[in-house]
C-alpha atoms as a PDB file:
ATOM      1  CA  UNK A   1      -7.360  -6.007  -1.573  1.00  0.00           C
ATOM      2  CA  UNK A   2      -7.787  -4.795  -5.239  1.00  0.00           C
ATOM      3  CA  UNK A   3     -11.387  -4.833  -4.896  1.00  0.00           C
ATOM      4  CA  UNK A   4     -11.145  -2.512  -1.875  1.00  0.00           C
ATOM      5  CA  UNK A   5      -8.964  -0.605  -3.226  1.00  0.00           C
ATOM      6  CA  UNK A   6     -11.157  -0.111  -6.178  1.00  0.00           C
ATOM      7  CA  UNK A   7     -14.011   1.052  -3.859  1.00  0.00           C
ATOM      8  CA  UNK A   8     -11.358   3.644  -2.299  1.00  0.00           C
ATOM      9  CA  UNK A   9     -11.161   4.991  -5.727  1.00  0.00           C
ATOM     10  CA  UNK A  10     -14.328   5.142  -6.239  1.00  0.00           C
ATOM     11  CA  UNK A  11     -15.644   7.168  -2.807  1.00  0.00           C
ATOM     12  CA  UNK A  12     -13.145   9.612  -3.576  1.00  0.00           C
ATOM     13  CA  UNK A  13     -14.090  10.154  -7.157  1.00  0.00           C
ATOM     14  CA  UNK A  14     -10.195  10.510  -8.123  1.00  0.00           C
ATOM     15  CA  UNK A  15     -11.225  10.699 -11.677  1.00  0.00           C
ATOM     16  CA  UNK A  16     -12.146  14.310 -10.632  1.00  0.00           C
ATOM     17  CA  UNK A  17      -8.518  14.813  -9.938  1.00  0.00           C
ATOM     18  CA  UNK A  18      -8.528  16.128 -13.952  1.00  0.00           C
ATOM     19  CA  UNK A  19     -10.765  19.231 -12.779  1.00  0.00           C
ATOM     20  CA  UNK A  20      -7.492  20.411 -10.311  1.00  0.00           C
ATOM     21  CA  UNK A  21      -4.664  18.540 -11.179  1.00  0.00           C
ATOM     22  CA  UNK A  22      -3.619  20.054 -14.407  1.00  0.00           C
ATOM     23  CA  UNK A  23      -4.110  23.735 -12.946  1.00  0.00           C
ATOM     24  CA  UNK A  24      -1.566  22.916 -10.108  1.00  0.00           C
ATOM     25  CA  UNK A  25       0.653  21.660 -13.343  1.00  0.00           C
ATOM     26  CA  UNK A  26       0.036  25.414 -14.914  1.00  0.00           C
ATOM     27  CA  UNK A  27       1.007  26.864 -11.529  1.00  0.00           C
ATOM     28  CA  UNK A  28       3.848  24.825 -11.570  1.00  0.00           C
ATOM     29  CA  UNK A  29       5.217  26.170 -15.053  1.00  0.00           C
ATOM     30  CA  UNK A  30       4.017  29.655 -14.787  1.00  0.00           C
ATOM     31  CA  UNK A  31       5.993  29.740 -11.547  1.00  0.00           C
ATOM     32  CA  UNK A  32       9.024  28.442 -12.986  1.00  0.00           C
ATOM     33  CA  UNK A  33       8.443  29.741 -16.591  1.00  0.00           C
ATOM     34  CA  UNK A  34       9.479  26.074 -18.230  1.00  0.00           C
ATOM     35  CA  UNK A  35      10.131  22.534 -16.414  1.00  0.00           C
ATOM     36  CA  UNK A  36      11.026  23.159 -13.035  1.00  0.00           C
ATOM     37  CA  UNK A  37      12.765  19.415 -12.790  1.00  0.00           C
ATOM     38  CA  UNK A  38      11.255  15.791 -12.201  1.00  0.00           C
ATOM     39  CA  UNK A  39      11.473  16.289  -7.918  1.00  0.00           C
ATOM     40  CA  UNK A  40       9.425  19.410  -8.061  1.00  0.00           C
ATOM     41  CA  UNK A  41       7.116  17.555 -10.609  1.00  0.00           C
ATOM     42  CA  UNK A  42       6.611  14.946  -8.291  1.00  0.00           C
ATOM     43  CA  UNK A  43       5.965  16.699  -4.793  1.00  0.00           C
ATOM     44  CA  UNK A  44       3.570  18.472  -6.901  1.00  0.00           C
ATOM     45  CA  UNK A  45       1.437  15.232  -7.248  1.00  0.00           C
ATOM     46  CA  UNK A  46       1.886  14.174  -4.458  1.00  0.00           C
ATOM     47  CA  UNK A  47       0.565  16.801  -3.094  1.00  0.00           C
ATOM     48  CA  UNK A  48      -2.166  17.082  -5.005  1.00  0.00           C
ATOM     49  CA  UNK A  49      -3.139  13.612  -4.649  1.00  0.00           C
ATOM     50  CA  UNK A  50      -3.316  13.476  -1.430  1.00  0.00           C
ATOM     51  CA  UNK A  51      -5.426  16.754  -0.733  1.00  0.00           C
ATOM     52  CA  UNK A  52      -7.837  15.791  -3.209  1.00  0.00           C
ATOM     53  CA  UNK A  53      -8.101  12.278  -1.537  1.00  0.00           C
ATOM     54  CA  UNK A  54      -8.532  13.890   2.113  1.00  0.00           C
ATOM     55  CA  UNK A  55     -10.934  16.419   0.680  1.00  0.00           C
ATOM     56  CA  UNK A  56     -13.157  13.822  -0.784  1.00  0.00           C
ATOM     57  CA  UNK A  57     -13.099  11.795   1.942  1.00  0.00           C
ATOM     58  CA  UNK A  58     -13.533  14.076   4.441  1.00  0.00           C
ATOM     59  CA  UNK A  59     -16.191  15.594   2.608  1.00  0.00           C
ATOM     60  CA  UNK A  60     -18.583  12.038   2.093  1.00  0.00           C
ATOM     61  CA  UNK A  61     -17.513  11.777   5.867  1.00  0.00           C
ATOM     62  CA  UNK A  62     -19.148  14.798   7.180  1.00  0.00           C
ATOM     63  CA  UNK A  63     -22.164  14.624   4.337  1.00  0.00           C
ATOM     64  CA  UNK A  64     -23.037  11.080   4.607  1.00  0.00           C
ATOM     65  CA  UNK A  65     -26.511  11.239   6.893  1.00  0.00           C
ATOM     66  CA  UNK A  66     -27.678  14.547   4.083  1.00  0.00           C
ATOM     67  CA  UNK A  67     -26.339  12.027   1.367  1.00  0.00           C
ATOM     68  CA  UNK A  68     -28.496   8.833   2.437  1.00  0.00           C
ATOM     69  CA  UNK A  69     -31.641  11.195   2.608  1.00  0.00           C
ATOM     70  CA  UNK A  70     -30.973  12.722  -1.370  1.00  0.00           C
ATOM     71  CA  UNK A  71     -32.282  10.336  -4.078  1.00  0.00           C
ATOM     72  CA  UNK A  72     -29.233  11.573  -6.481  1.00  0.00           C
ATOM     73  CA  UNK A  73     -26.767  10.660  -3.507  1.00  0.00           C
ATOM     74  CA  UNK A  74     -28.094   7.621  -1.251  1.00  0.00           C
ATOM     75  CA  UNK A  75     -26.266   4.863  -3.481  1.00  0.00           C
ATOM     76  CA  UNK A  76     -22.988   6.219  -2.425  1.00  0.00           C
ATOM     77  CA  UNK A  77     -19.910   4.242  -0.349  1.00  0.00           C
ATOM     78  CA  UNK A  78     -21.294   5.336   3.461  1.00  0.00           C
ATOM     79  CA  UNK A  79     -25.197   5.567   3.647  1.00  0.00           C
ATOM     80  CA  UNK A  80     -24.633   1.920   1.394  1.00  0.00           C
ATOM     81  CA  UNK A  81     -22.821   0.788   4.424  1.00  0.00           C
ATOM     82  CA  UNK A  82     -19.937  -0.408   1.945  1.00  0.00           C
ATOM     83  CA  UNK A  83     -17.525   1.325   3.862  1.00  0.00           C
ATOM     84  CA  UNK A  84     -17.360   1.931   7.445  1.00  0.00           C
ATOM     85  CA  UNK A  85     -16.885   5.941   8.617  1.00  0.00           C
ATOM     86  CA  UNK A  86     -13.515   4.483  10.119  1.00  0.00           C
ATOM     87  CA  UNK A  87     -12.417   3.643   6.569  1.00  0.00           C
ATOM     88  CA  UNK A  88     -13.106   6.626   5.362  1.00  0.00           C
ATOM     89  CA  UNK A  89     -11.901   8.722   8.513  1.00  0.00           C
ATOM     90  CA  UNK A  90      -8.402   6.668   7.680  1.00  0.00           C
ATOM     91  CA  UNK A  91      -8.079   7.403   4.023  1.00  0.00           C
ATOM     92  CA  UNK A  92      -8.546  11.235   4.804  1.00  0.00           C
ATOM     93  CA  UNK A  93      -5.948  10.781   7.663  1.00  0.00           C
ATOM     94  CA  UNK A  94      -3.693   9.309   4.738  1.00  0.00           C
ATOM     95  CA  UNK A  95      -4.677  12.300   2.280  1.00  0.00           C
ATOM     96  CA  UNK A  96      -3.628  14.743   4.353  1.00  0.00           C
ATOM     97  CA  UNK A  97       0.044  12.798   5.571  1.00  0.00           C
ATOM     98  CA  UNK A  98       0.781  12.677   1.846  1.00  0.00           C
ATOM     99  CA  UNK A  99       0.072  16.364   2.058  1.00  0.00           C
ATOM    100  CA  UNK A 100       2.561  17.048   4.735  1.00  0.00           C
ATOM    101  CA  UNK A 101       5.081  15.358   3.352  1.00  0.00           C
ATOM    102  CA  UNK A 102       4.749  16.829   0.245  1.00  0.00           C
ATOM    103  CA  UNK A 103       4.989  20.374   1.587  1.00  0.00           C
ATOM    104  CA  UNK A 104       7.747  19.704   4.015  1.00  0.00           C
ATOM    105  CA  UNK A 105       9.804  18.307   0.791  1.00  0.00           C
ATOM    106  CA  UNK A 106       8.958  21.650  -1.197  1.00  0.00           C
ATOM    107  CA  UNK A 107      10.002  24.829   0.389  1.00  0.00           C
ATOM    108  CA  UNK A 108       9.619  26.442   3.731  1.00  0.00           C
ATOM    109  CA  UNK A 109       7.074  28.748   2.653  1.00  0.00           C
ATOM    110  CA  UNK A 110       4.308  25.153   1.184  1.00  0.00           C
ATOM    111  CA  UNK A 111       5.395  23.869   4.804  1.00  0.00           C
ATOM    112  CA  UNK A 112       4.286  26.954   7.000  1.00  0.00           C
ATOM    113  CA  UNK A 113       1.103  26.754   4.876  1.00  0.00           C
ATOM    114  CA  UNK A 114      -0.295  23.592   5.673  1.00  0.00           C
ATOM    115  CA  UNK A 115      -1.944  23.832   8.452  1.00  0.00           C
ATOM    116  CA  UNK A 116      -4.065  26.508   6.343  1.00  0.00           C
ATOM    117  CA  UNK A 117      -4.623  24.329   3.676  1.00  0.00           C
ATOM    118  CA  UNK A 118      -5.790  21.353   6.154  1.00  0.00           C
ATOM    119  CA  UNK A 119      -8.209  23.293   8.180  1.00  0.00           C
ATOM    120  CA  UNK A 120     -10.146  24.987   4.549  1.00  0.00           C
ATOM    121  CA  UNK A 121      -9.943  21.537   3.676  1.00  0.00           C
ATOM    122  CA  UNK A 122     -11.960  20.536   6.356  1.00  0.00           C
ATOM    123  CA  UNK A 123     -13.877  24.027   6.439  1.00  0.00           C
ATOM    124  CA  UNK A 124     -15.225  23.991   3.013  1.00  0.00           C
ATOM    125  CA  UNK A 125     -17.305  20.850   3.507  1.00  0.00           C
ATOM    126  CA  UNK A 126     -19.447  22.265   6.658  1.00  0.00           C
ATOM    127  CA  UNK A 127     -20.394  25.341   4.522  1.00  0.00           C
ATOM    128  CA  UNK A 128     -23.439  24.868   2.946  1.00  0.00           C
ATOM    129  CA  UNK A 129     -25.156  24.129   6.394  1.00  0.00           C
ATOM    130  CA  UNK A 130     -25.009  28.033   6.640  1.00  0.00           C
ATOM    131  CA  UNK A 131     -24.508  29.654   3.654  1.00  0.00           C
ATOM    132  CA  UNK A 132     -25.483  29.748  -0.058  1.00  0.00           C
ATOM    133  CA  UNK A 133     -21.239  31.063  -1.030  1.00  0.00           C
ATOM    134  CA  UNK A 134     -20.319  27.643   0.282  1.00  0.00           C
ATOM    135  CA  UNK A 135     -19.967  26.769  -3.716  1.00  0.00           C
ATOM    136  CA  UNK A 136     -17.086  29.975  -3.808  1.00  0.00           C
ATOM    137  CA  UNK A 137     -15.756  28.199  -0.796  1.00  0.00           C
ATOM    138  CA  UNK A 138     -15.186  25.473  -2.338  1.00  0.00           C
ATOM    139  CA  UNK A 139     -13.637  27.160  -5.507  1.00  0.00           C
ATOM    140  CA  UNK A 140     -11.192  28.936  -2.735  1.00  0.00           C
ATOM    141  CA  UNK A 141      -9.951  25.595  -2.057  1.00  0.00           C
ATOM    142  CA  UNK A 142      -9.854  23.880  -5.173  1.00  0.00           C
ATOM    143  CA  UNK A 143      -7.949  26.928  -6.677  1.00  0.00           C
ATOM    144  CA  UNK A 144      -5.305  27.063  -4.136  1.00  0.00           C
ATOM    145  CA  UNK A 145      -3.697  23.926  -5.971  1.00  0.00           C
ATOM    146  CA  UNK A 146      -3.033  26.175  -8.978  1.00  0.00           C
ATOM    147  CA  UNK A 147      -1.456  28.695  -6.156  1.00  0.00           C
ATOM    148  CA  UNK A 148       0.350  25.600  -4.418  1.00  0.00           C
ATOM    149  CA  UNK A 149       2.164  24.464  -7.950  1.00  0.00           C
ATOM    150  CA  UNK A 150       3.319  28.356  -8.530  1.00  0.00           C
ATOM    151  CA  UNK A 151       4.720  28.434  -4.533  1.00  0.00           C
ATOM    152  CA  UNK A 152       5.861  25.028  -4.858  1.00  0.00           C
ATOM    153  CA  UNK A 153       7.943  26.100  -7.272  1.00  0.00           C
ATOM    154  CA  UNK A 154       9.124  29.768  -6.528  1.00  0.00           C
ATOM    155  CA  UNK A 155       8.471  29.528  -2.629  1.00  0.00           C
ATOM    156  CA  UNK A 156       6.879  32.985  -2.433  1.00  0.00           C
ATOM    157  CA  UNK A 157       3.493  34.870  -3.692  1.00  0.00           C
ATOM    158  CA  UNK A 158       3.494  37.233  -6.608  1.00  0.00           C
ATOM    159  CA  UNK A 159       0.681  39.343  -7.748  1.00  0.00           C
ATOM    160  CA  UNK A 160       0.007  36.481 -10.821  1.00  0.00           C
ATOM    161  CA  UNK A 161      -0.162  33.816  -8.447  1.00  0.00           C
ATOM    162  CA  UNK A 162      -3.160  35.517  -6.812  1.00  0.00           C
ATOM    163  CA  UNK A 163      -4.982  35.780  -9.879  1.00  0.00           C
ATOM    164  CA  UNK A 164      -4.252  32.475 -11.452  1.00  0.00           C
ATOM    165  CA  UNK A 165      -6.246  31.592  -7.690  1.00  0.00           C
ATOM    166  CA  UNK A 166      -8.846  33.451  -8.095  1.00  0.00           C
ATOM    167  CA  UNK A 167      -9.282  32.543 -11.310  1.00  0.00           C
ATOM    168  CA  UNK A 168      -9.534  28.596 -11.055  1.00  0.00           C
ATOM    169  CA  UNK A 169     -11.188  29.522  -8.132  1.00  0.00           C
ATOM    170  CA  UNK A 170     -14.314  31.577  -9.678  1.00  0.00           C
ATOM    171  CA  UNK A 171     -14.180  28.466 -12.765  1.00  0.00           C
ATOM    172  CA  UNK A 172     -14.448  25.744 -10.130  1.00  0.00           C
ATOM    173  CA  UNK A 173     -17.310  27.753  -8.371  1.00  0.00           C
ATOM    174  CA  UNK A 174     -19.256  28.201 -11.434  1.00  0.00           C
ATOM    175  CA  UNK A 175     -19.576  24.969 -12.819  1.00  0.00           C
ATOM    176  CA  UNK A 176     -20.528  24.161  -8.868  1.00  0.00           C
ATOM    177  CA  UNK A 177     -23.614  26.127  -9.093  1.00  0.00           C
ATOM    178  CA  UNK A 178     -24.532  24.531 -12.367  1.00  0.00           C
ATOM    179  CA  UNK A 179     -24.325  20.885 -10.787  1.00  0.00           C
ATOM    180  CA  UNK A 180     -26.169  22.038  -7.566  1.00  0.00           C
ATOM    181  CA  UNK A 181     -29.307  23.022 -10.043  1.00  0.00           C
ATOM    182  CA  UNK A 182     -29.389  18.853  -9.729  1.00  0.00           C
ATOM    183  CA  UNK A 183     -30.217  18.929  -6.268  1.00  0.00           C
ATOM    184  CA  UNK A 184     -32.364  22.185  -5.887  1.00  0.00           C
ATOM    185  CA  UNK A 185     -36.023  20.882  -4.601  1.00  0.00           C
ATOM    186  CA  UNK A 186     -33.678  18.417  -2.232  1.00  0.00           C
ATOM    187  CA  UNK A 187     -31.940  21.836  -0.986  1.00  0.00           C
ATOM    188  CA  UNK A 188     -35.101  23.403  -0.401  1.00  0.00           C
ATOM    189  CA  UNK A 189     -36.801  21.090   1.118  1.00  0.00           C
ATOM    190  CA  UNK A 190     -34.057  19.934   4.028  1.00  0.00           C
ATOM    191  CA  UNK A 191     -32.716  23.517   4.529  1.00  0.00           C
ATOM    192  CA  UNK A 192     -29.079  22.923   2.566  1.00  0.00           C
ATOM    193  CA  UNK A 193     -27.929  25.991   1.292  1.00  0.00           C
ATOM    194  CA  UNK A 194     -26.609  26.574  -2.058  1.00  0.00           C
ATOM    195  CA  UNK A 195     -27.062  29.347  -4.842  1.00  0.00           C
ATOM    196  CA  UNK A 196     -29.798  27.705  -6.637  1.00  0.00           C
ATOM    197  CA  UNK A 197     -31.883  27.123  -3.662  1.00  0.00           C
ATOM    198  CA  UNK A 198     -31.162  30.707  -2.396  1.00  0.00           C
ATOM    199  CA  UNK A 199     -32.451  32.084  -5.461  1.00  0.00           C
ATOM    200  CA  UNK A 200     -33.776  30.145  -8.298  1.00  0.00           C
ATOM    201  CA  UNK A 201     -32.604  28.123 -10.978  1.00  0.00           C
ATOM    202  CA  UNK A 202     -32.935  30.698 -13.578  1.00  0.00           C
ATOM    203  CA  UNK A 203     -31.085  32.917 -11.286  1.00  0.00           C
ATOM    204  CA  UNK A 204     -28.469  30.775 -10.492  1.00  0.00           C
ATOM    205  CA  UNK A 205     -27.595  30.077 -14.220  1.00  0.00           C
ATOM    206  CA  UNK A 206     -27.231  33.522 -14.630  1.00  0.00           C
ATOM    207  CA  UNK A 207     -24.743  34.158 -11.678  1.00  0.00           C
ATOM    208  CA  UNK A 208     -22.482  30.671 -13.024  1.00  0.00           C
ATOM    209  CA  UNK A 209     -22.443  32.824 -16.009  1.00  0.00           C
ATOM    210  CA  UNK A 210     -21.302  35.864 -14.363  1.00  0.00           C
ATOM    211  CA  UNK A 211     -18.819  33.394 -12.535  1.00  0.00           C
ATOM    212  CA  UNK A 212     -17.470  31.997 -15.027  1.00  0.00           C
ATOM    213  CA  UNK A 213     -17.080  35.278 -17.657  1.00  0.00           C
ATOM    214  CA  UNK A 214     -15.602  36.962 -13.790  1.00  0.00           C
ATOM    215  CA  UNK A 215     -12.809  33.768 -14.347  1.00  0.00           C
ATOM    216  CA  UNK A 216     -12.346  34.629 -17.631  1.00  0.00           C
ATOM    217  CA  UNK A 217     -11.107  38.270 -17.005  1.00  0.00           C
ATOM    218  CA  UNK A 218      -8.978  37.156 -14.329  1.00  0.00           C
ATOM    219  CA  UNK A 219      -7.239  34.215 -16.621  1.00  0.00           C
ATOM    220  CA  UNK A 220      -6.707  37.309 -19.361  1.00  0.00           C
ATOM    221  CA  UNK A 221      -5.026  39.294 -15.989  1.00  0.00           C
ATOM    222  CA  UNK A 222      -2.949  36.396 -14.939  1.00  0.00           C
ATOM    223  CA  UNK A 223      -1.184  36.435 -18.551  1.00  0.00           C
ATOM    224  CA  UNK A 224      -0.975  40.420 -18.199  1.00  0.00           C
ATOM    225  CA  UNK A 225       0.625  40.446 -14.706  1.00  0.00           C
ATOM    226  CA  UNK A 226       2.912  37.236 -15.486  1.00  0.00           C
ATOM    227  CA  UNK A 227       3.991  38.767 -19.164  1.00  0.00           C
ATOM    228  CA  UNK A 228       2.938  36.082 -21.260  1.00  0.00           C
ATOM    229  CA  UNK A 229       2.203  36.136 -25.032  1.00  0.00           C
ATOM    230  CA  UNK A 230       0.568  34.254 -27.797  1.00  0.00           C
ATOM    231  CA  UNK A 231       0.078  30.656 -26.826  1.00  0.00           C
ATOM    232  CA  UNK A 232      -1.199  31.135 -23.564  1.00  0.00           C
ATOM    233  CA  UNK A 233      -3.785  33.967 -24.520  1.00  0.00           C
ATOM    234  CA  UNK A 234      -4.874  31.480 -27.365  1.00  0.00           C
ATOM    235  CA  UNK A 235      -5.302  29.132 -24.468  1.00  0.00           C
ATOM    236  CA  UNK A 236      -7.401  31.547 -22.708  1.00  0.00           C
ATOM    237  CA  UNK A 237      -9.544  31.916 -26.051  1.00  0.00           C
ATOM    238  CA  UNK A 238     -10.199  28.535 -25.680  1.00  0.00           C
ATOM    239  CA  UNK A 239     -11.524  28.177 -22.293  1.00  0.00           C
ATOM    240  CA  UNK A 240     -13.927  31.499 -23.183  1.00  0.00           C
ATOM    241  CA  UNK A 241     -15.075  29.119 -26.143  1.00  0.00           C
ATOM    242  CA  UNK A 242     -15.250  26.160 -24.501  1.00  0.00           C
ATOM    243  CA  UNK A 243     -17.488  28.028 -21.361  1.00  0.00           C
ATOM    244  CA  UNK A 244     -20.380  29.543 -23.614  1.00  0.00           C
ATOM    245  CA  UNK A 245     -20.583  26.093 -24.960  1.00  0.00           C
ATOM    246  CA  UNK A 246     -20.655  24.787 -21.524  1.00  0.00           C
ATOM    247  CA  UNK A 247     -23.546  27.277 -20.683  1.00  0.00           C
ATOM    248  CA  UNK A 248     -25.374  26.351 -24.054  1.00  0.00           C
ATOM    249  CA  UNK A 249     -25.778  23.225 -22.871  1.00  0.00           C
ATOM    250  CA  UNK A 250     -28.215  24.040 -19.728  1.00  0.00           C
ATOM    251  CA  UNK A 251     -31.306  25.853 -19.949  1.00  0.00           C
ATOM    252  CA  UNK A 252     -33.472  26.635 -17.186  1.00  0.00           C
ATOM    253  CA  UNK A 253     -36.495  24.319 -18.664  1.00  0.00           C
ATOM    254  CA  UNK A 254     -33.700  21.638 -19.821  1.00  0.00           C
ATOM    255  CA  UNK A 255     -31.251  20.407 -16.888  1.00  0.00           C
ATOM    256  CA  UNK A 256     -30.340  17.397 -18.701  1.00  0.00           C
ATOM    257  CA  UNK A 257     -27.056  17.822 -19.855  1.00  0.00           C
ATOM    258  CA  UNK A 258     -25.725  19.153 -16.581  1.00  0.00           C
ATOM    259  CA  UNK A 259     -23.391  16.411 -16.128  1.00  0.00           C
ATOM    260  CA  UNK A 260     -22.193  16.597 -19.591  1.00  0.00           C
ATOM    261  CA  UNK A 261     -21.083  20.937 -18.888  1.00  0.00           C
ATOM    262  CA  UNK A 262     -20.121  19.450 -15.277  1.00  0.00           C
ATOM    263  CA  UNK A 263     -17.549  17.042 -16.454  1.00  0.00           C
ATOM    264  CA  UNK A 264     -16.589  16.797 -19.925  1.00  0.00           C
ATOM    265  CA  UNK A 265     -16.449  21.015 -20.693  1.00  0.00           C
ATOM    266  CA  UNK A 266     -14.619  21.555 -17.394  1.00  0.00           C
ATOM    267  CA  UNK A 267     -11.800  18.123 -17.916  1.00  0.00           C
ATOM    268  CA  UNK A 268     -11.334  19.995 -21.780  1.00  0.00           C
ATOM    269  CA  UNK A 269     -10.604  23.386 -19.567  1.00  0.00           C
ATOM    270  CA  UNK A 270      -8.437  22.168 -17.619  1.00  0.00           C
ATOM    271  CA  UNK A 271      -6.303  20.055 -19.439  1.00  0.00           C
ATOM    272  CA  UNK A 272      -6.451  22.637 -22.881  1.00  0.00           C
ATOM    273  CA  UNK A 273      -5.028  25.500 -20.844  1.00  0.00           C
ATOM    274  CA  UNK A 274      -2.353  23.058 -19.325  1.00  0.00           C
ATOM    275  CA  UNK A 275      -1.264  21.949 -22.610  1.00  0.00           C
ATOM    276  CA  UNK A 276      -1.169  25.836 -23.973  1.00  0.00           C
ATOM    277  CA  UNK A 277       0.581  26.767 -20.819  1.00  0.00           C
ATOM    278  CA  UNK A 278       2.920  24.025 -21.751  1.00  0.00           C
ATOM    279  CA  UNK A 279       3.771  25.260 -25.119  1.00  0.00           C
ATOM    280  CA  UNK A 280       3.689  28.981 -23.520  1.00  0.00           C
ATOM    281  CA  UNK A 281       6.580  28.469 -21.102  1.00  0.00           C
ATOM    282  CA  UNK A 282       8.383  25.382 -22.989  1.00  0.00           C
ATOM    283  CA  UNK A 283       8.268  27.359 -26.643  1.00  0.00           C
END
């Protein structure tokens, strides 16, 4: 049982967790402008965990045949044949029933919106079968959890909570089209779409750049339209310095140290603006 368990871990990459988990935690405070209590706190990840698990899941699910026929993907859980699609069917069923309960112990407004959330959570995965913006798509998802902690939390929209969105949204996109550069003569060859396939590797770094300085902006917006002051702007100074480093490190003629912008710049992101957030709201 611990060894399967184990392997569940693994297929679903929860270590990625870091990339969304601490923005639904700055949602969370923003929304309630200091602790908003231990229950909150823990529908919060709940929640969280179990979209991220049924969005993984779901996501090696519907990918698996593409993923056995990639070289960077074919040792994974399903075209291994370590797990069955059943398994993995059932652990995206349980993602998304720790998702409902989650939302139906928040507010009315997190319950209304889950069917929403489960159908882009489905959506998202299918998109780069027709379009190269399937890597935005994804950032649409992945930054509704920093939406999701400011609703869970509030129970309504405000014009901040929008642009916190689209702002972990545009940062989760961006570092997307940097790690598809890995898989760009695989993309061209079997027809998946994706930005650098579309046009270019060269290209592609330069619209992640865009992305990312587009995020940027919108984090600087977020603290104008929420009224926020020194900590969290130093926060956002931060991130900006932690992103061109994140762009030094891949070069058009030197893809090497993808993985290290891909995981390491992105976990110091997310967790540095959750702990200036932190000191923000609880200062």
């Amino acid at each position: 049982m611990t060894q399967r368990l184990k392997t569940y871990f693994e297929l679903v990459r929860f270590e990625h967790t870091l990339f969304a988990l601490p923005f639904a935690y700055v949602g969370m405070l923003l929304g309630a402008r200091g602790w908003p209590g231990w229950e909150v706190f823990f529908w919060v990840t709940v929640a969280m965990v179990g979209a991220r698990t049924a969005a993984m899941a779901l996501n090696r699910l519907i990918d698996w045949q593409i993923d056995a026929l990639n070289p960077r993907t074919q040792n994974r859980h399903l075209p291994r044949g370590l797990v069955r699609p059943g398994e993995v069917l059932a652990l995206a069923v349980f993602g998304v029933l720790l998702l409902a309960l989650a939302a139906l112990n928040l507010n009315p407004l997190t319950a209304r919106l889950l069917p929403v959330a489960v159908f882009f959570l489905v959506f998202y995965s299918y998109t780069k079968r027709f379009t190269w913006t399937c890597h935005y798509w994804l950032g649409f998802v992945i930054g509704a959890a920093a939406a999701g902690g400011w609703i869970a939390v509030t129970g309504r929209f405000e014009p901040a909570t929008y642009l916190l969105w689209a702002a972990v949204g545009l940062w989760i996109a961006g570092f997307d089209i940097l790690y598809a550069t890995h898989d760009y003569a695989f993309d061209k060859r079997h027809g998946v779409h994706s930005v650098p396939a579309r046009f270019g590797i060269e290209r592609a770094l330069w619209i992640a750049r865009a992305t990312h300085f587009a995020a940027w902006v919108l984090f600087l917006l977020v603290g104008v339209a929420a009224g926020l002051s020194f900590w969290y702007y130093l926060g956002v100074l931060y991130t900006g310095l932690v992103l061109y480093y994140e762009h030094r490190l891949v070069r058009p003629d030197d893809l090497s140290k993808v993985d290290l912008a891909f995981f390491q710049a992105n976990v110091l992101i997310s967790l540095g603006m959750l702990v200036f957030v932190a000191l923000e709201v609880l200062l």
